[in-house]
Protein backbone atom coordinates (compact mmCIF):
# COMPACT_ATOMS: atom_id res chain seq x y z
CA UNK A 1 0.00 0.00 0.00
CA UNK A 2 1.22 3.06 -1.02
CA UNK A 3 2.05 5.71 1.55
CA UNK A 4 0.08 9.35 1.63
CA UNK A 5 2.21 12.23 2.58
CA UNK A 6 0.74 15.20 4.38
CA UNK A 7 -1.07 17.61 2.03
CA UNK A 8 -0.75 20.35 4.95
CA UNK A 9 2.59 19.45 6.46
CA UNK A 10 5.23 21.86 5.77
CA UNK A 11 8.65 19.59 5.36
CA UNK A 12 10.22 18.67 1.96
CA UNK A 13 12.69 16.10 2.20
CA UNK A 14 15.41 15.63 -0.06
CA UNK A 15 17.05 12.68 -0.53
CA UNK A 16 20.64 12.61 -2.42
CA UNK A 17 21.21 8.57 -3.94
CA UNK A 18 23.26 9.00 -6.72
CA UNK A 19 26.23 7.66 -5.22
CA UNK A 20 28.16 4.46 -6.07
CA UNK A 21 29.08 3.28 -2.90
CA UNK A 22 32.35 1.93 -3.40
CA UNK A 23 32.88 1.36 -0.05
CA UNK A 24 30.55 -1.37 0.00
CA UNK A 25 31.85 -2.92 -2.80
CA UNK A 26 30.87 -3.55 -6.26
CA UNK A 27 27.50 -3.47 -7.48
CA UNK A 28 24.54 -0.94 -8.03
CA UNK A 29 24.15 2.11 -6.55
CA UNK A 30 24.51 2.22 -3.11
CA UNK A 31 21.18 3.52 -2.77
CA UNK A 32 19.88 0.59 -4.16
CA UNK A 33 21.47 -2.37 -2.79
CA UNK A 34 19.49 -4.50 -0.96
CA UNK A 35 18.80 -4.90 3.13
CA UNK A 36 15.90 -7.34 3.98
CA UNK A 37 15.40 -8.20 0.42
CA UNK A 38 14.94 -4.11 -0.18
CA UNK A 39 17.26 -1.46 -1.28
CA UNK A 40 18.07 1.22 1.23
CA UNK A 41 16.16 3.97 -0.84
CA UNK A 42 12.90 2.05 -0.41
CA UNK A 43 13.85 1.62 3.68
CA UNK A 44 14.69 5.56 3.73
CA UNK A 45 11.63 6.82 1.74
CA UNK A 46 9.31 4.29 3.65
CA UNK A 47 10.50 5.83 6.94
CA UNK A 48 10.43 9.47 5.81
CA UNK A 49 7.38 8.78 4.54
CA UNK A 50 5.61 8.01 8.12
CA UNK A 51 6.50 11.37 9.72
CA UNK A 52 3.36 13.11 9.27
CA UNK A 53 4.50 16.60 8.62
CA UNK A 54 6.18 15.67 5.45
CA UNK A 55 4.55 17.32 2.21
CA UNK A 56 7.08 16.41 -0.06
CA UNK A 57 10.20 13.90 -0.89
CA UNK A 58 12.55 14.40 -3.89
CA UNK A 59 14.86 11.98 -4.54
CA UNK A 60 18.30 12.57 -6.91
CA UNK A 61 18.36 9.11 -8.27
CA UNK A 62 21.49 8.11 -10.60
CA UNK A 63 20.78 9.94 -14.05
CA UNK A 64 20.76 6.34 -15.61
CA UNK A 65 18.29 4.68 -13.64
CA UNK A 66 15.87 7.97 -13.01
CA UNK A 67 12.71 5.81 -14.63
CA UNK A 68 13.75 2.41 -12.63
CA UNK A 69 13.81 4.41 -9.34
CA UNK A 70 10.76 6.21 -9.89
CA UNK A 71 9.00 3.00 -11.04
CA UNK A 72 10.27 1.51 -7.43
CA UNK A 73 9.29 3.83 -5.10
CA UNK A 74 5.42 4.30 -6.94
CA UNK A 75 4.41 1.43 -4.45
CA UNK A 76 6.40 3.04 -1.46
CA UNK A 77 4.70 7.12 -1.42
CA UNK A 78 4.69 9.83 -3.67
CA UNK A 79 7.84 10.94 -4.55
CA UNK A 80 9.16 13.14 -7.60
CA UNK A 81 12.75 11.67 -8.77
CA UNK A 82 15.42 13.49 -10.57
CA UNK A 83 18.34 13.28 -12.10
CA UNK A 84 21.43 13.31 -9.67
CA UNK A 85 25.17 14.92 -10.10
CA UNK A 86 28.46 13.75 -10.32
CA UNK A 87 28.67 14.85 -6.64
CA UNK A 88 26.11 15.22 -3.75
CA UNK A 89 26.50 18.73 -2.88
CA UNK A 90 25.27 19.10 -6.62
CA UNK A 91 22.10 16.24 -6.20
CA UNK A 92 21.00 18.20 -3.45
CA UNK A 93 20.96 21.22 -5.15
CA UNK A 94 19.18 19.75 -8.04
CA UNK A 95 16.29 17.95 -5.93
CA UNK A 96 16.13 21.59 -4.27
CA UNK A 97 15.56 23.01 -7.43
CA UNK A 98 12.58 20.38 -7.73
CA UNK A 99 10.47 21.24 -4.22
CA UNK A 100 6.99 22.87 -4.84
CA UNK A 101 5.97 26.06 -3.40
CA UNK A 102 4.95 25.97 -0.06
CA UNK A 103 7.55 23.56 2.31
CA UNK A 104 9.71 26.19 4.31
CA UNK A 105 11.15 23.58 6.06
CA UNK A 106 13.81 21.33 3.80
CA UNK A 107 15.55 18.18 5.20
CA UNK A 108 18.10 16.54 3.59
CA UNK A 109 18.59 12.85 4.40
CA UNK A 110 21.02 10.17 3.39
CA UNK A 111 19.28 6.98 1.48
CA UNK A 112 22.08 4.95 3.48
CA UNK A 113 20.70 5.81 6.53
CA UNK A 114 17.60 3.80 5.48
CA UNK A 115 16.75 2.82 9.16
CA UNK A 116 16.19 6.14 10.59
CA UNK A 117 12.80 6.55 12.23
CA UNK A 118 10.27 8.65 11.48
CA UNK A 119 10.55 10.25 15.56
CA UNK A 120 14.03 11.77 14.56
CA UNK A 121 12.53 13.06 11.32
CA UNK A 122 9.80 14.95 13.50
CA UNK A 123 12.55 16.18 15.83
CA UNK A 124 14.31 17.90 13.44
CA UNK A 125 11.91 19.69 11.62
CA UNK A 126 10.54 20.89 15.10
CA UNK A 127 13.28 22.20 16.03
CA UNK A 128 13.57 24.30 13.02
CA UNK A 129 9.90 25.13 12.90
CA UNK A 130 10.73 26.73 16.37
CA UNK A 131 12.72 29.23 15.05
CA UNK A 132 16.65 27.16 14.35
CA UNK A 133 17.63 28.35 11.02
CA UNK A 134 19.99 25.20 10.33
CA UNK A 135 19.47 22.06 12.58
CA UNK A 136 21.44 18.35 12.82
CA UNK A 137 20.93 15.47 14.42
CA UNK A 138 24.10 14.67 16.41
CA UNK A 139 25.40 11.52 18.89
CA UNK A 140 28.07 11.52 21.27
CA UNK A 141 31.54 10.33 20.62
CA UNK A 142 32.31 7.23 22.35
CA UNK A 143 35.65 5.84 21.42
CA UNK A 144 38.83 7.60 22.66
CA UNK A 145 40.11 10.16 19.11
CA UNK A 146 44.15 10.41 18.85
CA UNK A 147 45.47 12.78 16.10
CA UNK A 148 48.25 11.04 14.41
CA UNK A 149 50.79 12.70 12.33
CA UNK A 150 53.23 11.38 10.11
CA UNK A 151 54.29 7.42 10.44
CA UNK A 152 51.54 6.79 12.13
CA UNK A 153 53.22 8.78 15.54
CA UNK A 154 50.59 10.04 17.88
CA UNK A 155 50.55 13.64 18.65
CA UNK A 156 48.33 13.80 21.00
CA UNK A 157 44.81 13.00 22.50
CA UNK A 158 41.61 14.71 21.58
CA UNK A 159 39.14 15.80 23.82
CA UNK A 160 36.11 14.21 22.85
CA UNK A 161 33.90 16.08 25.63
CA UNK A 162 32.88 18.60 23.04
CA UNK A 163 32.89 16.24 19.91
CA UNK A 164 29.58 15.06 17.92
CA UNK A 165 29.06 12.61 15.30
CA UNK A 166 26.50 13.85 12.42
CA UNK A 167 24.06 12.05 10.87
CA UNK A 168 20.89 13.21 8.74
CA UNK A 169 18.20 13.96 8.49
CA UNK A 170 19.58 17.61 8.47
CA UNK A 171 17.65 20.48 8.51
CA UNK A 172 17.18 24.01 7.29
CA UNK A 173 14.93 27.16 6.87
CA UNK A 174 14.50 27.06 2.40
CA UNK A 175 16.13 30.51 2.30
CA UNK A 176 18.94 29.68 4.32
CA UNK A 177 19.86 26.30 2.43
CA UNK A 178 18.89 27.88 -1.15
CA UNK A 179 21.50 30.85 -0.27
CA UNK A 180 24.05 28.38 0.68
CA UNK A 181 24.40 26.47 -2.17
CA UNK A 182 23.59 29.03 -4.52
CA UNK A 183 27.37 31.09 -2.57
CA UNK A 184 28.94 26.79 -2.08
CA UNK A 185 31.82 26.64 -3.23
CA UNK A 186 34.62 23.85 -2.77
CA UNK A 187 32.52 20.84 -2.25
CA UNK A 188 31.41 19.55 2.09
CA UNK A 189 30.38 16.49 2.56
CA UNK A 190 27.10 17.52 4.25
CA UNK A 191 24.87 20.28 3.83
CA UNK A 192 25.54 21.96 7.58
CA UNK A 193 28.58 22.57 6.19
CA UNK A 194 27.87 24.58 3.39
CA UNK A 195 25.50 26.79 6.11
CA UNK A 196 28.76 26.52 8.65
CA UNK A 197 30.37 28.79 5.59
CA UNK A 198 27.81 31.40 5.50
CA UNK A 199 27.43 32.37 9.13
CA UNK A 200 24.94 30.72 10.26
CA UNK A 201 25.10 28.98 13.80
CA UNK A 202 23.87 25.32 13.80
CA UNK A 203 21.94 23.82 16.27
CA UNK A 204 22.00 20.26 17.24
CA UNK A 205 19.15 17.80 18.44
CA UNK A 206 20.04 14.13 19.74
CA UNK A 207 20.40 11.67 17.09
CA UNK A 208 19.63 7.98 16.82
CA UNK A 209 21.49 4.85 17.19
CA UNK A 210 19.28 3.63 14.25
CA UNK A 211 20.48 6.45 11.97
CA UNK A 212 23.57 4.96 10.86
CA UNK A 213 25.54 5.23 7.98
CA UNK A 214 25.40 2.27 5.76
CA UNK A 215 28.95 2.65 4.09
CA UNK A 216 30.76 -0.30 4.54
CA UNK A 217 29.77 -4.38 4.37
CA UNK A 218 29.89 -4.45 8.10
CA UNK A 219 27.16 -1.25 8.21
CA UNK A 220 25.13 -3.45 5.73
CA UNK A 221 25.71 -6.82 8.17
CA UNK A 222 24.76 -4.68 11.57
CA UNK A 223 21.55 -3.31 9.27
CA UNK A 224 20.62 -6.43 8.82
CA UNK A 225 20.36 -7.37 12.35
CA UNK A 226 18.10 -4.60 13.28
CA UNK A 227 16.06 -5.72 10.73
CA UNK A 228 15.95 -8.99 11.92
CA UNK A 229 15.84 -8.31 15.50
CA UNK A 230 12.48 -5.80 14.36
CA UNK A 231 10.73 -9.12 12.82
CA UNK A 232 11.01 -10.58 16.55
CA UNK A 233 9.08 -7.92 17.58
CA UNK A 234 11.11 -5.16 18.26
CA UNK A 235 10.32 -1.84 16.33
CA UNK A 236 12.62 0.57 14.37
């Protein structure tokens, strides 16, 4: 059954998943390789899908498979699919470009973090519906971070007290994410960034343990298990 999104909500999501995913090995688009006999986009757009103040999703599919991934997420919810670029600061710009009048509030979420629930999603766009021009969704570093120099000689330990790890969904007043790619210039590898470079503070919200990164196989293999460990009952 095909998902409704809200025809009053006031969230567009964008959803960069042009990339090849290397990392993970060869195959098709990381976007679509499977988890659960699914491929991450359909997880992602499922799950973005089930916040209820989402109006809109636009997803920058690979340029060569625009017609496959729009035929694949028909079943899923109504989403309008584009044409990606060679790079993601340049898909999100282009599935920017494709957002109807009326959202205000614009997320922009990773396909490989296709198990991130719809809670977070909400989270977010509250917190920029409150008034947060530029908002992300941030955990705690755990592990202890040395910076190491050349040889692989450790120069010291950081202090991870005031370190975050980011994940997506990020989000963002229009006007403030419009201006910042339309002034981006060297390519970030998220979209905080590019706001970072224009002045305007961030403000972070707690993330999820759910909102990982699938990147690597091991992501995919720990994915996996949540899915599994969700059929026994457990929800995600």
């Amino acid at each position: 059954m095909t998902a409704q999104l809200n025809p009053r909500g006031d969230v567009a999501v964008l959803v960069p998943a042009a990339g090849a995913g290397v990392r993970l090995g060869p195959g098709r688009p990381k976007a679509l390789r499977l988890l659960g006999g699914e491929p991450l986009l359909v997880h992602a757009v499922r799950r973005l899908a089930a916040a209820g103040s989402v109006h809109t999703i636009v997803v920058a599919a690979p340029a060569a498979d625009v017609a496959g991934v729009r035929e694949l997420l028909a079943p899923v919810a109504p989403v309008t699919v584009v044409a990606g670029g060679a790079e993601r600061q340049a898909s999100v710009a282009l599935a920017l470009a494709a957002v109807p009048p009326g959202p205000e509030i614009i997320l922009v979420h990773d396909a490989a973090r296709a198990l991130t629930p719809p809670e977070l999603v909400e989270s977010v766009a509250a917190a920029v519906r409150e008034g947060r021009h530029a908002v992300i969704p941030v955990l705690p570093v755990v592990d202890t971070i040395k910076e190491v120099g050349a040889e692989e000689m450790v120069l010291g330990t950081v202090d991870r007290s005031a370190l975050r790890a980011v994940q997506t969904p990020q989000g963002f007043r229009r006007s403030v994410l419009a201006a910042a790619h339309a002034a981006a210039g060297d390519a970030l590898t998220d979209d905080a960034g590019l706001v970072e470079k224009q002045g305007v503070p961030v403000f972070c919200v707690p993330g999820s343990e759910y909102a990982l990164k699938i990147t690597r196989p091991f992501d995919l293999a720990l994915a996996e298990h949540l899915l599994a460990a969700a059929d026994r009952g457990r929800t995600l």
